[in-house]
Protein backbone atom coordinates (compact mmCIF):
# COMPACT_ATOMS: atom_id res chain seq x y z
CA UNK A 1 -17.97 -54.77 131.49
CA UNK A 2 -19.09 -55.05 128.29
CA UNK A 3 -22.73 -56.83 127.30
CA UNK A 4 -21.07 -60.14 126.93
CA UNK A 5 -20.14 -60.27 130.66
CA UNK A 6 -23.35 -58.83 131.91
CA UNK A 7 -22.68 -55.34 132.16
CA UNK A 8 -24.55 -52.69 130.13
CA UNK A 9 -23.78 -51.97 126.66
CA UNK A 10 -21.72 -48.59 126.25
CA UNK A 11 -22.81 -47.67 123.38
CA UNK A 12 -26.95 -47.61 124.75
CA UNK A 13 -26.03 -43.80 125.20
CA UNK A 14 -24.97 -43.27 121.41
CA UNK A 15 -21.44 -42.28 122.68
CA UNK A 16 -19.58 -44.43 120.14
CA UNK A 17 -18.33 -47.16 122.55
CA UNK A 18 -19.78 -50.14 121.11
CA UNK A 19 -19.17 -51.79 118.20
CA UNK A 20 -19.64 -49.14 115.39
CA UNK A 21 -17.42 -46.78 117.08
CA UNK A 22 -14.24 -48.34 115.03
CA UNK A 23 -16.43 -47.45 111.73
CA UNK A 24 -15.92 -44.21 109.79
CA UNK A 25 -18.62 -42.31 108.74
CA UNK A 26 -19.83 -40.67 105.42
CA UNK A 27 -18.47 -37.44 106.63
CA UNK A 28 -14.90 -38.67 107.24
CA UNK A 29 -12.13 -36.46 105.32
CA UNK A 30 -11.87 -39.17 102.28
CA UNK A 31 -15.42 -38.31 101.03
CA UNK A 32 -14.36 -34.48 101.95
CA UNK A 33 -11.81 -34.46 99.31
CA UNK A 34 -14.26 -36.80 96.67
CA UNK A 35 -16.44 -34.27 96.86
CA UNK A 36 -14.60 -31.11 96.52
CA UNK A 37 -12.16 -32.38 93.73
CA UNK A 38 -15.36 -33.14 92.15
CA UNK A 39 -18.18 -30.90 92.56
CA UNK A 40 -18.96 -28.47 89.69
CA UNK A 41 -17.04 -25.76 89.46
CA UNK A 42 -20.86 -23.44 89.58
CA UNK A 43 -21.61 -25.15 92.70
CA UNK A 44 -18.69 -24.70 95.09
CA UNK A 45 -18.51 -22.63 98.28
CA UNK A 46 -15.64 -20.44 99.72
CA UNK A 47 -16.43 -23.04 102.22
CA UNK A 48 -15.24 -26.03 99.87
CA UNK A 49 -12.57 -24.03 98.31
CA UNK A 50 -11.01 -23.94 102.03
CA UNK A 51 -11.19 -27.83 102.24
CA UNK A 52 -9.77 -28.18 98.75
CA UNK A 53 -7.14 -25.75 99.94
CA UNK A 54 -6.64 -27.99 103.35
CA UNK A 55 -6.39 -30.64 101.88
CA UNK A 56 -4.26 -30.04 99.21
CA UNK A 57 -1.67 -27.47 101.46
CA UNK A 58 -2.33 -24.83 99.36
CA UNK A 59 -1.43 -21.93 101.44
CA UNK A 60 -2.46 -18.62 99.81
CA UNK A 61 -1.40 -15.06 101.28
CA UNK A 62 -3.44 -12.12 100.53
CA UNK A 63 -7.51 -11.70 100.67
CA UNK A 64 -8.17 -11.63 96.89
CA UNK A 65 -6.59 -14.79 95.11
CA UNK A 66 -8.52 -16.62 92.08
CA UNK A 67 -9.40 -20.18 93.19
CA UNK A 68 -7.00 -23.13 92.46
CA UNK A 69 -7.16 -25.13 89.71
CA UNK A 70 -8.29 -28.27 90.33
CA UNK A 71 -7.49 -29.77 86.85
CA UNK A 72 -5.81 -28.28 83.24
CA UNK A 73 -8.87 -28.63 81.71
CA UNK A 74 -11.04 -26.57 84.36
CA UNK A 75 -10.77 -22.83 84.05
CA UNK A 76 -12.34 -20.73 86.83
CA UNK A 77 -15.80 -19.61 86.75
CA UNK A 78 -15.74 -16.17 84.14
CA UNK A 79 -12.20 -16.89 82.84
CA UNK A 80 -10.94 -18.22 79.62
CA UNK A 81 -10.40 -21.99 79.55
CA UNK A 82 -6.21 -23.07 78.95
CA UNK A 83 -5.54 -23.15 75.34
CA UNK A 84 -5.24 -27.00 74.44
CA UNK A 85 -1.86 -26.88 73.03
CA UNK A 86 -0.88 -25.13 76.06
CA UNK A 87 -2.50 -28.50 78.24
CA UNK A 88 -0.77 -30.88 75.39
CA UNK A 89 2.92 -29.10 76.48
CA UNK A 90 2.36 -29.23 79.88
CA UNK A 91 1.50 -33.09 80.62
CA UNK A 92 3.75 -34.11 77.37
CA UNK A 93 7.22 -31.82 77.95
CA UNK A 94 6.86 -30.85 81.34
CA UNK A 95 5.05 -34.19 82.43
CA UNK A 96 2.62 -32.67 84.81
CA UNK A 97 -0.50 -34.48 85.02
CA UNK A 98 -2.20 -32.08 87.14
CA UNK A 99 -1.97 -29.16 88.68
CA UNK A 100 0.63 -28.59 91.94
């Protein structure tokens, strides 16, 4: 029985019973993917890479792979950025607006 009715409230132990338990918190996988589509490229862990990977179903074979792009414009940290008429062809004949 719930407070209401005179029984003790569930959630008194912080087990997520009561009323907040329906509430998702800051950690949930929405912010997950915010963050790692967004963080800087200098800043990301093989930890974050694995999310973005997760999340994304990018399944990679192999030990050694280069990071995925997570936009045209975003080159990997110590490689040469796309060429811009390479980006223009891609979204404008090929009609890719970011990378799959």
């Amino acid at each position: 029985r719930g407070p209401a009715a005179g029984g003790k409230d569930l959630d008194a132990a912080g087990l997520g019973f009561g009323r907040r338990a329906g509430i998702k918190s800051k950690y949930d996988s929405v912010a997950t993917v915010h963050t790692v589509a967004t963080k800087p490229l200098a800043r990301m862990t093989p930890r974050d890479w694995r999310i973005f990977r997760e999340n994304y179903n990018i399944v990679v074979r192999g030990g050694k792979s280069p990071p995925p792009l997570r936009s045209f414009e975003e080159a990997p940290v110590g490689m040469k950025p796309i060429h811009p008429s390479i980006i223009d062809a891609i979204r404008n004949r090929l009609r890719y607006t970011s990378p799959s």
